[in-house]
C-alpha atoms as a PDB file:
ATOM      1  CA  UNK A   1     -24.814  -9.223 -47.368  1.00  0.00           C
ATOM      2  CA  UNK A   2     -27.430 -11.035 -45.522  1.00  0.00           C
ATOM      3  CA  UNK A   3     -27.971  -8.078 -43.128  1.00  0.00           C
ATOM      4  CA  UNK A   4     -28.179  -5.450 -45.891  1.00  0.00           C
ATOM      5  CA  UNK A   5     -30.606  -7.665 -47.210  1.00  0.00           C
ATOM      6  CA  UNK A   6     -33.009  -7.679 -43.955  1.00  0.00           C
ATOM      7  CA  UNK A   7     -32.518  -3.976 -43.204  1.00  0.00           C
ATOM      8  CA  UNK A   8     -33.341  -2.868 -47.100  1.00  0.00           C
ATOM      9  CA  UNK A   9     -36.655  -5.452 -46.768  1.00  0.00           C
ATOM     10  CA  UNK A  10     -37.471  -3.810 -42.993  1.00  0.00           C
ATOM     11  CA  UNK A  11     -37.344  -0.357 -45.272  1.00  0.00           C
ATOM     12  CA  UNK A  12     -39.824  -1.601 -48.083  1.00  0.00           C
ATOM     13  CA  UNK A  13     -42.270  -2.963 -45.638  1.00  0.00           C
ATOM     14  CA  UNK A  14     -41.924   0.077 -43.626  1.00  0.00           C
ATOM     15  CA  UNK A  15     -42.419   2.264 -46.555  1.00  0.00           C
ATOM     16  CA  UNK A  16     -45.706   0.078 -47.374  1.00  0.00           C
ATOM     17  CA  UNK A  17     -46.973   0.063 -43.813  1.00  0.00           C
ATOM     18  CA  UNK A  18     -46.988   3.762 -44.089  1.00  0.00           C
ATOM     19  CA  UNK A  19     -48.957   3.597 -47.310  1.00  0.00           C
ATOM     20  CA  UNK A  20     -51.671   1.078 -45.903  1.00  0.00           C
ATOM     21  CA  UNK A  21     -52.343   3.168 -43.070  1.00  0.00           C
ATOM     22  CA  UNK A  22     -52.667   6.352 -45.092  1.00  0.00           C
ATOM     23  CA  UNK A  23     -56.435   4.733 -46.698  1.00  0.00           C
ATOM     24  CA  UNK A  24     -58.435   6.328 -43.921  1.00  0.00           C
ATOM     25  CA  UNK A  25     -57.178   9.941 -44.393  1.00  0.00           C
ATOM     26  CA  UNK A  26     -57.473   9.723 -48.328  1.00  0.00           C
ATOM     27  CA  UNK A  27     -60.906   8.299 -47.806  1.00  0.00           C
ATOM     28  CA  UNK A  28     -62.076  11.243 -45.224  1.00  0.00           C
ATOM     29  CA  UNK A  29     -60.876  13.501 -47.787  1.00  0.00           C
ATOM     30  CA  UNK A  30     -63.277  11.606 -50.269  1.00  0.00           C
ATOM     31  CA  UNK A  31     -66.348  11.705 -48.386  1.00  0.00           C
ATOM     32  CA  UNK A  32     -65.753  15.622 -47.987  1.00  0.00           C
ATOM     33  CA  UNK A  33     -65.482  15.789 -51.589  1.00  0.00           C
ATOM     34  CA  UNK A  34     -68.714  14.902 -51.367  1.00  0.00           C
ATOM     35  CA  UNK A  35     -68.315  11.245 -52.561  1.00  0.00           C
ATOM     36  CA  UNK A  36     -69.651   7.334 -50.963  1.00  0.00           C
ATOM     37  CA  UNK A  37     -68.418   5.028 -49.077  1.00  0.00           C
ATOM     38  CA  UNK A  38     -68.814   2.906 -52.540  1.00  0.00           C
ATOM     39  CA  UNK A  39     -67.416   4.935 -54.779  1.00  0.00           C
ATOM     40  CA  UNK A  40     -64.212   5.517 -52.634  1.00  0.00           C
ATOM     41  CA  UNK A  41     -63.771   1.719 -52.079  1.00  0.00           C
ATOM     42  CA  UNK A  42     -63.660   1.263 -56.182  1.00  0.00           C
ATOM     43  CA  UNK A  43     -61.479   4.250 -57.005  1.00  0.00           C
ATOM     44  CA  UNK A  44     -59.483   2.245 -53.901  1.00  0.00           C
ATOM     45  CA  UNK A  45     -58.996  -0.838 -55.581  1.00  0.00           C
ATOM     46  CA  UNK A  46     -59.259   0.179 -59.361  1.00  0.00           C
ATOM     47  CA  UNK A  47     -55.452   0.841 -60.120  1.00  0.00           C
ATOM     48  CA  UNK A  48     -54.364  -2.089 -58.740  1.00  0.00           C
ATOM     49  CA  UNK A  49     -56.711  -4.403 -60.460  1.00  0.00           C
ATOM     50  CA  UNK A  50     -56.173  -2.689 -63.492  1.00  0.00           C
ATOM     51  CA  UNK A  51     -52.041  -3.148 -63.145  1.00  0.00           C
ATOM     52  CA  UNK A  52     -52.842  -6.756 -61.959  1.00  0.00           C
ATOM     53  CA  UNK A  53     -54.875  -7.336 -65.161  1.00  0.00           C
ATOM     54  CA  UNK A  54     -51.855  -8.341 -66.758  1.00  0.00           C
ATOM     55  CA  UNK A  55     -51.024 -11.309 -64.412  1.00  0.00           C
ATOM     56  CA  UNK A  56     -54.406 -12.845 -64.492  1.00  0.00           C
ATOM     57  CA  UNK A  57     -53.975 -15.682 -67.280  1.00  0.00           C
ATOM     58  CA  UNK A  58     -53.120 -19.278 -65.484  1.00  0.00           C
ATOM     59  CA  UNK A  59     -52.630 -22.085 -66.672  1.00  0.00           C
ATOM     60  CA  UNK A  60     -55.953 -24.340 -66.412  1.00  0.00           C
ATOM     61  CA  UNK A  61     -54.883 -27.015 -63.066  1.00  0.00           C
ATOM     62  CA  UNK A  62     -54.497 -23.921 -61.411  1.00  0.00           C
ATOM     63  CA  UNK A  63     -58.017 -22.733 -61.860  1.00  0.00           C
ATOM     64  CA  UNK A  64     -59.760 -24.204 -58.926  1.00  0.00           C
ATOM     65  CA  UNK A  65     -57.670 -21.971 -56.713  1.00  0.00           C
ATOM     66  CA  UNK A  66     -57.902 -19.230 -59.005  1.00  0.00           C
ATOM     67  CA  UNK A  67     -61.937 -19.413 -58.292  1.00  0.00           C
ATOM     68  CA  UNK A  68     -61.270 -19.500 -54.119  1.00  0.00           C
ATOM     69  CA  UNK A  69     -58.972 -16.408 -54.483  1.00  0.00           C
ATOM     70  CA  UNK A  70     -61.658 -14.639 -56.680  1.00  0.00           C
ATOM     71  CA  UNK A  71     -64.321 -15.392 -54.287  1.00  0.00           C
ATOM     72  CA  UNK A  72     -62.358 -14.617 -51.210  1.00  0.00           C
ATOM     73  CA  UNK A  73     -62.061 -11.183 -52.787  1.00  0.00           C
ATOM     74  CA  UNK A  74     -65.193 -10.611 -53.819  1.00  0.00           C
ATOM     75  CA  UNK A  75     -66.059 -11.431 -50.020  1.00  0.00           C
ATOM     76  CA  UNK A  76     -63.112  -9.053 -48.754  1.00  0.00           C
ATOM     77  CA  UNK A  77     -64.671  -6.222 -51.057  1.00  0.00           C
ATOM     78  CA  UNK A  78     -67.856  -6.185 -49.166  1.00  0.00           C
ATOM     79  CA  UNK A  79     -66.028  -6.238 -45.959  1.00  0.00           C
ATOM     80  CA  UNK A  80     -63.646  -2.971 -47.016  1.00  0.00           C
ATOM     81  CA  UNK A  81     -66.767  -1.569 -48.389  1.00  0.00           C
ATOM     82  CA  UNK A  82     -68.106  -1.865 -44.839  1.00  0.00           C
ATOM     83  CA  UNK A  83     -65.570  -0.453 -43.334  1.00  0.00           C
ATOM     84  CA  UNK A  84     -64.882   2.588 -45.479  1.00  0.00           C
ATOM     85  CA  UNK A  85     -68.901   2.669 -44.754  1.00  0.00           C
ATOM     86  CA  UNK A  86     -67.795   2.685 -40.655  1.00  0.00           C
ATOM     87  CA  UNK A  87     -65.363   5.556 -41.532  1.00  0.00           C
ATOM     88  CA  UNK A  88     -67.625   7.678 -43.503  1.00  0.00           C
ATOM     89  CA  UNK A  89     -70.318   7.485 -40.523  1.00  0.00           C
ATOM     90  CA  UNK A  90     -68.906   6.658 -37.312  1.00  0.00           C
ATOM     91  CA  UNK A  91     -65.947   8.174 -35.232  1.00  0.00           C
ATOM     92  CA  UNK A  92     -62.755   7.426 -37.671  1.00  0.00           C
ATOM     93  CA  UNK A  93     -60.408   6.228 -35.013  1.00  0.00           C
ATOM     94  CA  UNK A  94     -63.120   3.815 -33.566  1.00  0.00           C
ATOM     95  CA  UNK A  95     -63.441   2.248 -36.872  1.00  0.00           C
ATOM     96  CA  UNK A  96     -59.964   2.028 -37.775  1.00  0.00           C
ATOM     97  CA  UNK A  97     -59.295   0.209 -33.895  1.00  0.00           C
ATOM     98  CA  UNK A  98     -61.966  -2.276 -34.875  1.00  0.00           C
ATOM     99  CA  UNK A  99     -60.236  -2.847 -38.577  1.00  0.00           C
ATOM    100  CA  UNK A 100     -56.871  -3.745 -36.350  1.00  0.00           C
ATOM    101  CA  UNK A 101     -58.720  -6.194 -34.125  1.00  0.00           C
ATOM    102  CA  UNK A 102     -58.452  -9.361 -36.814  1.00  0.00           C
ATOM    103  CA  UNK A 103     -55.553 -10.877 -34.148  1.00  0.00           C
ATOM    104  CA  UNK A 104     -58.476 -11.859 -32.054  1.00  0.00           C
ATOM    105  CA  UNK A 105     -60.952 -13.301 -35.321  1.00  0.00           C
ATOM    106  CA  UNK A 106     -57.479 -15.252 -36.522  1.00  0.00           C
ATOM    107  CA  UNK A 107     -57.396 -16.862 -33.082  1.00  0.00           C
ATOM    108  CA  UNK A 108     -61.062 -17.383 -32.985  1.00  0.00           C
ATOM    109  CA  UNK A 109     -61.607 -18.803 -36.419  1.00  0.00           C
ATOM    110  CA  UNK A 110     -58.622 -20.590 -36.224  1.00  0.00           C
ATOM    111  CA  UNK A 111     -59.762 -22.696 -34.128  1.00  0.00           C
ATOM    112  CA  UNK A 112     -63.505 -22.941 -34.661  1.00  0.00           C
ATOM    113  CA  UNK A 113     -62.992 -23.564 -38.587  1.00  0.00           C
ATOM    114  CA  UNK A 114     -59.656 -24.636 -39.259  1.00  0.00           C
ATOM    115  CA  UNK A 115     -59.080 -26.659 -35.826  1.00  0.00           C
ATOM    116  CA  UNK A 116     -55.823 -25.018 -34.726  1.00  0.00           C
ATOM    117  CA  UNK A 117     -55.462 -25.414 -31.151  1.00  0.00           C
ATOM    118  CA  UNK A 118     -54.203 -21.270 -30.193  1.00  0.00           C
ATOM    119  CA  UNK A 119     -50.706 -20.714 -28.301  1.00  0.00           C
ATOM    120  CA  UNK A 120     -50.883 -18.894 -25.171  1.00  0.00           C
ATOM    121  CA  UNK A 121     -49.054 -15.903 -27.019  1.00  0.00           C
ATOM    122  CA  UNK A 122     -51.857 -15.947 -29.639  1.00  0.00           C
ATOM    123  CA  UNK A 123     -54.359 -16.038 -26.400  1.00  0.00           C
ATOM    124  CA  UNK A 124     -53.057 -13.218 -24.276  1.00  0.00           C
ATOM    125  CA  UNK A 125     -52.959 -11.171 -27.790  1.00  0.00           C
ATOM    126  CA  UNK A 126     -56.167 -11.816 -28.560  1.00  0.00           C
ATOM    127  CA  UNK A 127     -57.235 -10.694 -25.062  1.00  0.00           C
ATOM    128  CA  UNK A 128     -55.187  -7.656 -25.242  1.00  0.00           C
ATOM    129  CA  UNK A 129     -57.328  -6.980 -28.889  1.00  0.00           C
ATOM    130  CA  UNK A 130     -60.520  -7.937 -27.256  1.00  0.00           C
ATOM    131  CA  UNK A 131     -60.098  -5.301 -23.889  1.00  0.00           C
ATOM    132  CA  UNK A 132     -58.720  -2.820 -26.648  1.00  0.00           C
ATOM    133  CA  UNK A 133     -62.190  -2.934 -28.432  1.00  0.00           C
ATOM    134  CA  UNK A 134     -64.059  -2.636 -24.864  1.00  0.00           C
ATOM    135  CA  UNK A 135     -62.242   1.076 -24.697  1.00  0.00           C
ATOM    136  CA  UNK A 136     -63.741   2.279 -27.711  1.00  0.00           C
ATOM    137  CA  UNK A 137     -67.163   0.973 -28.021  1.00  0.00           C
ATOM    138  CA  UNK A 138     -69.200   1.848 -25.244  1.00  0.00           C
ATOM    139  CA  UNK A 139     -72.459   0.817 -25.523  1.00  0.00           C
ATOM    140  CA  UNK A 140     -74.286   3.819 -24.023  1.00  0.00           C
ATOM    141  CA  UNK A 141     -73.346   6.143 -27.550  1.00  0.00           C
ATOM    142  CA  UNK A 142     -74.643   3.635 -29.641  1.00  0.00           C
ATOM    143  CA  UNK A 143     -77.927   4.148 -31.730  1.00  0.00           C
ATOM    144  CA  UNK A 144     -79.381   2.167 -34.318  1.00  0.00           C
ATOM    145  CA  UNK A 145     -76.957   3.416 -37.314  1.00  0.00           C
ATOM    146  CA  UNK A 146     -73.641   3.210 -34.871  1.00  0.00           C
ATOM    147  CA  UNK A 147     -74.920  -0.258 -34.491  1.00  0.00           C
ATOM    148  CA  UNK A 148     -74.660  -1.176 -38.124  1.00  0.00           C
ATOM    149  CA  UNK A 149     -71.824   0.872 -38.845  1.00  0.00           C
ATOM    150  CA  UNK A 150     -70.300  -1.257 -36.229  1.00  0.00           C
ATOM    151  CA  UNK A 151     -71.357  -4.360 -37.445  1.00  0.00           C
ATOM    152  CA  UNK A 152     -70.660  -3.610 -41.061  1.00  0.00           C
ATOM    153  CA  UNK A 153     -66.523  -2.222 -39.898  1.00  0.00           C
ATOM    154  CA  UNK A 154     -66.492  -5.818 -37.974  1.00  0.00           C
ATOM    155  CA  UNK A 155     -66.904  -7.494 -41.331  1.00  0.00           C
ATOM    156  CA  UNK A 156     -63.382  -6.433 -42.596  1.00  0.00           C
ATOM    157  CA  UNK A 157     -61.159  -7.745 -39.622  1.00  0.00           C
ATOM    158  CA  UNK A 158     -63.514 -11.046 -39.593  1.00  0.00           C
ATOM    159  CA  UNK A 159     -63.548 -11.502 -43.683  1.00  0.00           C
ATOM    160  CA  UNK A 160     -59.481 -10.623 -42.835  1.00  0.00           C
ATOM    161  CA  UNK A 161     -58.321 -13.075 -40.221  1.00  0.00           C
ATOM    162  CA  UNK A 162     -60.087 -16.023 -42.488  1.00  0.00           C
ATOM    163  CA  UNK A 163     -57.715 -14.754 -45.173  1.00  0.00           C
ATOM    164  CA  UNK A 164     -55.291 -14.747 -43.108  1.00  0.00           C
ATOM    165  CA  UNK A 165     -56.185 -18.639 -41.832  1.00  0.00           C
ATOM    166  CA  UNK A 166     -56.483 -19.693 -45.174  1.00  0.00           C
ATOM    167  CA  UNK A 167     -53.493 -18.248 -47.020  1.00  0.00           C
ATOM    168  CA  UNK A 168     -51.307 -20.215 -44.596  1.00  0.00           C
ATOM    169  CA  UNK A 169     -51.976 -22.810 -45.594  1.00  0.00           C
ATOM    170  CA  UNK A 170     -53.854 -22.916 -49.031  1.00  0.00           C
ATOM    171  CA  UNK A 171     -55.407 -25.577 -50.750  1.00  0.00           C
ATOM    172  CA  UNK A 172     -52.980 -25.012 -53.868  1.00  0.00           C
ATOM    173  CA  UNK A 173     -49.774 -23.108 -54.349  1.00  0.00           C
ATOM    174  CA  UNK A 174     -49.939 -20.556 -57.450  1.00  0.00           C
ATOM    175  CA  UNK A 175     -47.345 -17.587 -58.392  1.00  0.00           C
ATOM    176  CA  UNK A 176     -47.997 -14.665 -55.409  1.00  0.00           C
ATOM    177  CA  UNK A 177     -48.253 -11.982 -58.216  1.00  0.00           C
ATOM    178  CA  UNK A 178     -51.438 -14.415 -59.811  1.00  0.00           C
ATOM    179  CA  UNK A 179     -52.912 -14.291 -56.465  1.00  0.00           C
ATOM    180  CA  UNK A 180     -53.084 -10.947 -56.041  1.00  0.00           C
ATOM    181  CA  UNK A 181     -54.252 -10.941 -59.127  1.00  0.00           C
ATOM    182  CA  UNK A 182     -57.147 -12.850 -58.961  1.00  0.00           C
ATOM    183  CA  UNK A 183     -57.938 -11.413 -55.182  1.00  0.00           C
ATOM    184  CA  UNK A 184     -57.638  -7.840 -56.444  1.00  0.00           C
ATOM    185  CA  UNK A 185     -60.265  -9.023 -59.640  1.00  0.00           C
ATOM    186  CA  UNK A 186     -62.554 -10.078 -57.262  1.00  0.00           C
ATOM    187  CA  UNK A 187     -63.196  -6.921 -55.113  1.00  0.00           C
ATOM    188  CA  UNK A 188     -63.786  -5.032 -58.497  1.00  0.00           C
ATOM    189  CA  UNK A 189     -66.518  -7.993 -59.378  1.00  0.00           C
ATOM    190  CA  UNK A 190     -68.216  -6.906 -56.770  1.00  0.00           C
ATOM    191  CA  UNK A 191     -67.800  -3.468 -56.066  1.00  0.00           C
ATOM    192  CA  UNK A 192     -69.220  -2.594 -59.568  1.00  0.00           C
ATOM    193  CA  UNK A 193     -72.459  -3.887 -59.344  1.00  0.00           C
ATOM    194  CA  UNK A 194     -72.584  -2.510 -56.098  1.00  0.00           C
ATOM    195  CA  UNK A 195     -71.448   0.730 -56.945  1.00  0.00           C
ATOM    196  CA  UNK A 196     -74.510   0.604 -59.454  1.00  0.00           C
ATOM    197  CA  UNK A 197     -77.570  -0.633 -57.178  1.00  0.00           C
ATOM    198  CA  UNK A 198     -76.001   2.307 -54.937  1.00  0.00           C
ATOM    199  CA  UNK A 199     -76.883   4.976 -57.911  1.00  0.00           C
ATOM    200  CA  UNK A 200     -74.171   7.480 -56.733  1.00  0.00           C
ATOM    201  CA  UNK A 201     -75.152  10.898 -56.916  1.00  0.00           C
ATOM    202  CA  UNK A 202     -71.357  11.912 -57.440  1.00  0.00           C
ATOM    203  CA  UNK A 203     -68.567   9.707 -59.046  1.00  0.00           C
ATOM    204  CA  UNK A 204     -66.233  12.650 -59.247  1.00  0.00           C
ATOM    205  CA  UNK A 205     -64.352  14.823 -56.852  1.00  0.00           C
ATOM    206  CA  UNK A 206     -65.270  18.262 -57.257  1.00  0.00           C
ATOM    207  CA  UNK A 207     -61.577  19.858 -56.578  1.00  0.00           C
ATOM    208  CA  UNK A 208     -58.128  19.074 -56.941  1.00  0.00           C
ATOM    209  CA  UNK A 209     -57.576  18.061 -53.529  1.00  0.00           C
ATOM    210  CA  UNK A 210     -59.985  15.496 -54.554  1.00  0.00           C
ATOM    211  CA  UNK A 211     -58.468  14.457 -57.730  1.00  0.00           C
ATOM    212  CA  UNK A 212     -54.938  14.051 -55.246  1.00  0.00           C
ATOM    213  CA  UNK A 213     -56.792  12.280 -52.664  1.00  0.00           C
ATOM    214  CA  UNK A 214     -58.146   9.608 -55.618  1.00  0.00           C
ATOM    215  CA  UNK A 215     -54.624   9.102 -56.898  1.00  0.00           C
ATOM    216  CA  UNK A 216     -53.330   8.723 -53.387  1.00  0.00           C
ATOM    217  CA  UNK A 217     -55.789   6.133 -52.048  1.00  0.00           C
ATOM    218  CA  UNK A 218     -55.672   4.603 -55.460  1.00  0.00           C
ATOM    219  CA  UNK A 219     -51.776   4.601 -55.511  1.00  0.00           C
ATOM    220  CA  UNK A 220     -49.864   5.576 -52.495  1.00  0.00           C
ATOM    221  CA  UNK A 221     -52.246   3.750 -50.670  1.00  0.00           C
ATOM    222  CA  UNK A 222     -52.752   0.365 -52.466  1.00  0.00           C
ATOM    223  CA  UNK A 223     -50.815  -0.103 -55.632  1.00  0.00           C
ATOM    224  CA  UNK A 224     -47.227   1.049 -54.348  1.00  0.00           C
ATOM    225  CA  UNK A 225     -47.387  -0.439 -50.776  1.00  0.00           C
ATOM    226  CA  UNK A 226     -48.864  -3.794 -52.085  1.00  0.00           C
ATOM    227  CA  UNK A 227     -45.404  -4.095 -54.521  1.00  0.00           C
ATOM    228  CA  UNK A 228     -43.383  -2.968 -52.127  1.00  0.00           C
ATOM    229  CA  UNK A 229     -44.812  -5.732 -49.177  1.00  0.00           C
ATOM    230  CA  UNK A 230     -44.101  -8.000 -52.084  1.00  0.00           C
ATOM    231  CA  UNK A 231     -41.007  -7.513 -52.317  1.00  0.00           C
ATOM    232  CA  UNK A 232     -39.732  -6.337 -49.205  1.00  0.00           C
ATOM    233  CA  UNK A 233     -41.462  -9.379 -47.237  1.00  0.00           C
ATOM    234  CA  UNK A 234     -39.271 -12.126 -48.171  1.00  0.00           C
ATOM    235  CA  UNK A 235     -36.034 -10.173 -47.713  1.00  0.00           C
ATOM    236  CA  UNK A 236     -36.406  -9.912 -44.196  1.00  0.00           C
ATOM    237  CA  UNK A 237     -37.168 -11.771 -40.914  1.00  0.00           C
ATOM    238  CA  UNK A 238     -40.971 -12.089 -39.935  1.00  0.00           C
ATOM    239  CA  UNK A 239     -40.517 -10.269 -36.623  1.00  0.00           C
ATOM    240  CA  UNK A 240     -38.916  -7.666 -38.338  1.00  0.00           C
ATOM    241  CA  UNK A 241     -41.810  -7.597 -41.005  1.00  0.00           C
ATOM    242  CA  UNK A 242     -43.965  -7.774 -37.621  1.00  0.00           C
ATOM    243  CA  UNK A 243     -42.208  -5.152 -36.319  1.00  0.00           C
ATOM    244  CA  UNK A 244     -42.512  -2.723 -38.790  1.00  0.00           C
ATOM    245  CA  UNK A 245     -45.811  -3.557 -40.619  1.00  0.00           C
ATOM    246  CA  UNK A 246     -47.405  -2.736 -37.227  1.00  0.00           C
ATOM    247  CA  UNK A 247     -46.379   1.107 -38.085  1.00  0.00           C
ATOM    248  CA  UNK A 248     -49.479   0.841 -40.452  1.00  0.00           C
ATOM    249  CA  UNK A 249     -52.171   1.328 -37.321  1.00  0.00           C
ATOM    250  CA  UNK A 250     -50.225   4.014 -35.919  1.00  0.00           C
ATOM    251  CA  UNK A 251     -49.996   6.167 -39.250  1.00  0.00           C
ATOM    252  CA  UNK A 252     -53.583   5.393 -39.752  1.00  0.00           C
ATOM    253  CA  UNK A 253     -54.718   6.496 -36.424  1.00  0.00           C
ATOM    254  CA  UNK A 254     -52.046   9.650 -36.442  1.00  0.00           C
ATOM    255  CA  UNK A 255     -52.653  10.987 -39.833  1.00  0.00           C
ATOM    256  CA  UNK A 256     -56.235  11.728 -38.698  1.00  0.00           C
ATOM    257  CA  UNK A 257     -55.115  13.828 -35.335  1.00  0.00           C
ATOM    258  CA  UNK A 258     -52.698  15.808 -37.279  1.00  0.00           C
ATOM    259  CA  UNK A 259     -53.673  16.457 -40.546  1.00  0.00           C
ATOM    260  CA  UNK A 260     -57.513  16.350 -39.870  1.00  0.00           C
ATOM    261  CA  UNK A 261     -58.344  17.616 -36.609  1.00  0.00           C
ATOM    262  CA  UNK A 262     -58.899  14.562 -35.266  1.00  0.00           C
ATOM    263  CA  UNK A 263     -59.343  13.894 -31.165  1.00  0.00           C
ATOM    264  CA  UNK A 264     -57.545  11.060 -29.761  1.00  0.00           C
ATOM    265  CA  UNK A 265     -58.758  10.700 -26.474  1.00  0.00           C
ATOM    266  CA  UNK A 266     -57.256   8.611 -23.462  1.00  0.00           C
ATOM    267  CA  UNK A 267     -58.849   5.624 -24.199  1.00  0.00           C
ATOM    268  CA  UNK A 268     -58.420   5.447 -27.792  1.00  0.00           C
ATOM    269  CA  UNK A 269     -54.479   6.193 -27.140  1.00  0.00           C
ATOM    270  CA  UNK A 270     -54.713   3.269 -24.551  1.00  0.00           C
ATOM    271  CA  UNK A 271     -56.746   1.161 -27.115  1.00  0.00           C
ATOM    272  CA  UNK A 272     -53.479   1.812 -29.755  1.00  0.00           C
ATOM    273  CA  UNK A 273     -51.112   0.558 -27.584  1.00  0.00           C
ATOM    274  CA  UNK A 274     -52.649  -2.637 -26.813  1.00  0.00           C
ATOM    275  CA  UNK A 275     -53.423  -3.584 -30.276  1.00  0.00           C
ATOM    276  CA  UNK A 276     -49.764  -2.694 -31.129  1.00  0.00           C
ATOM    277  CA  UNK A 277     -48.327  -5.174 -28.241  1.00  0.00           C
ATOM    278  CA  UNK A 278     -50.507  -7.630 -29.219  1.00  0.00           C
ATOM    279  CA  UNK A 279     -49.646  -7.556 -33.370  1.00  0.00           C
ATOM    280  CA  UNK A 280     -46.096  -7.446 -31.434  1.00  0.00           C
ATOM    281  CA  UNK A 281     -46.345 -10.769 -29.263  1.00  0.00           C
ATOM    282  CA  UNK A 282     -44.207 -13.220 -30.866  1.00  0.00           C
ATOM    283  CA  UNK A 283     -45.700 -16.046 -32.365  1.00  0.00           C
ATOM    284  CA  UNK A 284     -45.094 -19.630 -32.315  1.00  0.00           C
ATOM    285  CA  UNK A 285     -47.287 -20.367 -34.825  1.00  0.00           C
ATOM    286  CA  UNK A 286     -46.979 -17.105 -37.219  1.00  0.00           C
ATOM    287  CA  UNK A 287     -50.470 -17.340 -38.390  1.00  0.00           C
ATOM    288  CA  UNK A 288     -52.133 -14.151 -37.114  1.00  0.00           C
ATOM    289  CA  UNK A 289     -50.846 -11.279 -38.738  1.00  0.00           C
ATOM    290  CA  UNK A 290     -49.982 -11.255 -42.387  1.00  0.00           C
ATOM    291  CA  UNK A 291     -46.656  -9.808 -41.969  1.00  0.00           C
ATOM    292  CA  UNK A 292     -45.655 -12.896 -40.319  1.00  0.00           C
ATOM    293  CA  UNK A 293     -46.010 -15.417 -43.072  1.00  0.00           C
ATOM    294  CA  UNK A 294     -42.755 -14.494 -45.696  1.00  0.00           C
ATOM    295  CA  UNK A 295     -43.779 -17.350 -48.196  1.00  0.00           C
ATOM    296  CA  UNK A 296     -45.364 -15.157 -50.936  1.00  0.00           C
ATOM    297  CA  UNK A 297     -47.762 -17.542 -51.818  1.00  0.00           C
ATOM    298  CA  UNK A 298     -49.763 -16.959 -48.706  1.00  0.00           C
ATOM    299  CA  UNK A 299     -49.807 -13.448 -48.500  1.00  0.00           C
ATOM    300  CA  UNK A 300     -53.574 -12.044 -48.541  1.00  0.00           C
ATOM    301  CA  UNK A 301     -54.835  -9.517 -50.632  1.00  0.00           C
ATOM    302  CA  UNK A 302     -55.238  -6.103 -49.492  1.00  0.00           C
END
């Protein structure tokens, strides 16, 4: 019973894996519909606040953490706006290897802000993310928009790995569902009133590809695979959730190559691999990847 249990979990979070790492090839698809990095981020996260909407009432002691999870989303919207900005203007599989690099910010800000001394496992994978990065960003192709690009993608795996800190261990313990909840309300907080000041010149695709492409980064991208990491998470073993939630970076960086044309050269191939042994290392402490952490109440918000 137990190991039905575990493999049907290992399935959901396989299944939602794939969906997370499908965002970069329904955002591509955006951007040639002629649409913003802005406006893709808010069709990205619209469905699932709107579905979420109907969690948000808590009761009033659980407010104060309510108000962190709202602000650590409105903070996490600006980063995913920065690096759906990275993928609309820089090489796509340089941004997406910089998304997957929050293993090294978990150890880093682990112990700078939240004074956790690091494991050597959680060193030697941070090391492995931080020659991984070296590969792909080589300083001679960089101009002064590559530059911000790059800074602005960096956001997202920093703004992630303090999630990631935080959430395991959180200040106060409310439902999972009301955390998402209050996370996902927080990215559209901000988002709008960015999407605004931005003054889009389109807000709508201009095909049906486009239409699908909205529906699938809205849904199949975010919606689905966020329920099914929900409930797939705590019905299996965190190195099987490890295991199998790494699959997301190699759908992300795949999809591109084959259904987009995409070049994967030597050293982004070698840059892959790395990242994927170190999301792989074992942990003792299982702090740096989210799949690692099966108490719902610390999951972050995606």
């Amino acid at each position: 019973m137990i190991a039905r249990m575990a493999s049907a979990g290992s399935a959901l979070v396989l299944m939602a894996a794939i969906g997370f790492g499908l965002n970069p090839l329904f955002a591509r698809l955006l951007y040639a519909e002629g649409l913003g990095a802005e406006m893709v981020t808010l069709y990205r996260f619209i469905v699932p606040a709107f579905l979420l909407l109907f969690f948000i009432r808590t009761p009033r002691p659980q407010w104060p953490e309510a108000g962190r999870m709202l602000i650590i989303g409105a903070i996490n919207g600006v980063a995913i706006l920065g690096y759906f900005y990275a993928l609309e203007t820089i090489n796509a599989a340089t941004a997406i290897l910089i998304y997957y690099t929050y293993p090294f910010f978990s150890v880093v800000l682990g112990w700078l802000i939240f004074k956790r001394k690091a494991s050597q496992n959680s060193l030697a994978a941070a090391a492995l993310v931080l020659v991984a990065a070296s590969l792909v960003i080589v300083p001679e192709t960089i101009n002064t928009q590559t530059l911000i690009a790059i800074a602005l993608c960096t956001s997202a795996p920093l703004v992630f790995s303090f999630q990631i800190q935080y959430l395991s261990a959180p200040t106060m313990a409310i439902p999972a569902i009301k955390r998402l909840a209050w996370g996902t309300m927080g990215h559209i907080i901000i988002l709008i009133p960015l999407v605004i000041m931005a003054t889009p010149v389109q807000v709508l695709p201009v095909s049906a590809t486009g239409v699908m492409a909205i529906l699938g980064i809205a849904i199949v991208a975010a919606a689905l695979p966020q329920l099914l990491f929900l409930i797939g998470v705590p019905k299996t073993t965190p190195e099987r959730t490890a295991i199998f939630g790494s699959v997301e970076l190699v759908v992300a960086m795949l999809s591109g190559a084959l259904l987009l044309g995409d070049n994967l050269g030597q050293y982004e191939i070698t840059a892959m691999l790395l990242i994927l042994i170190a999301l792989l290392i074992k942990q003792n402490n299982p702090i740096i990847q989210e799949g690692l952490n099966t108490n719902l109440k610390s999951q972050p918000v995606r």
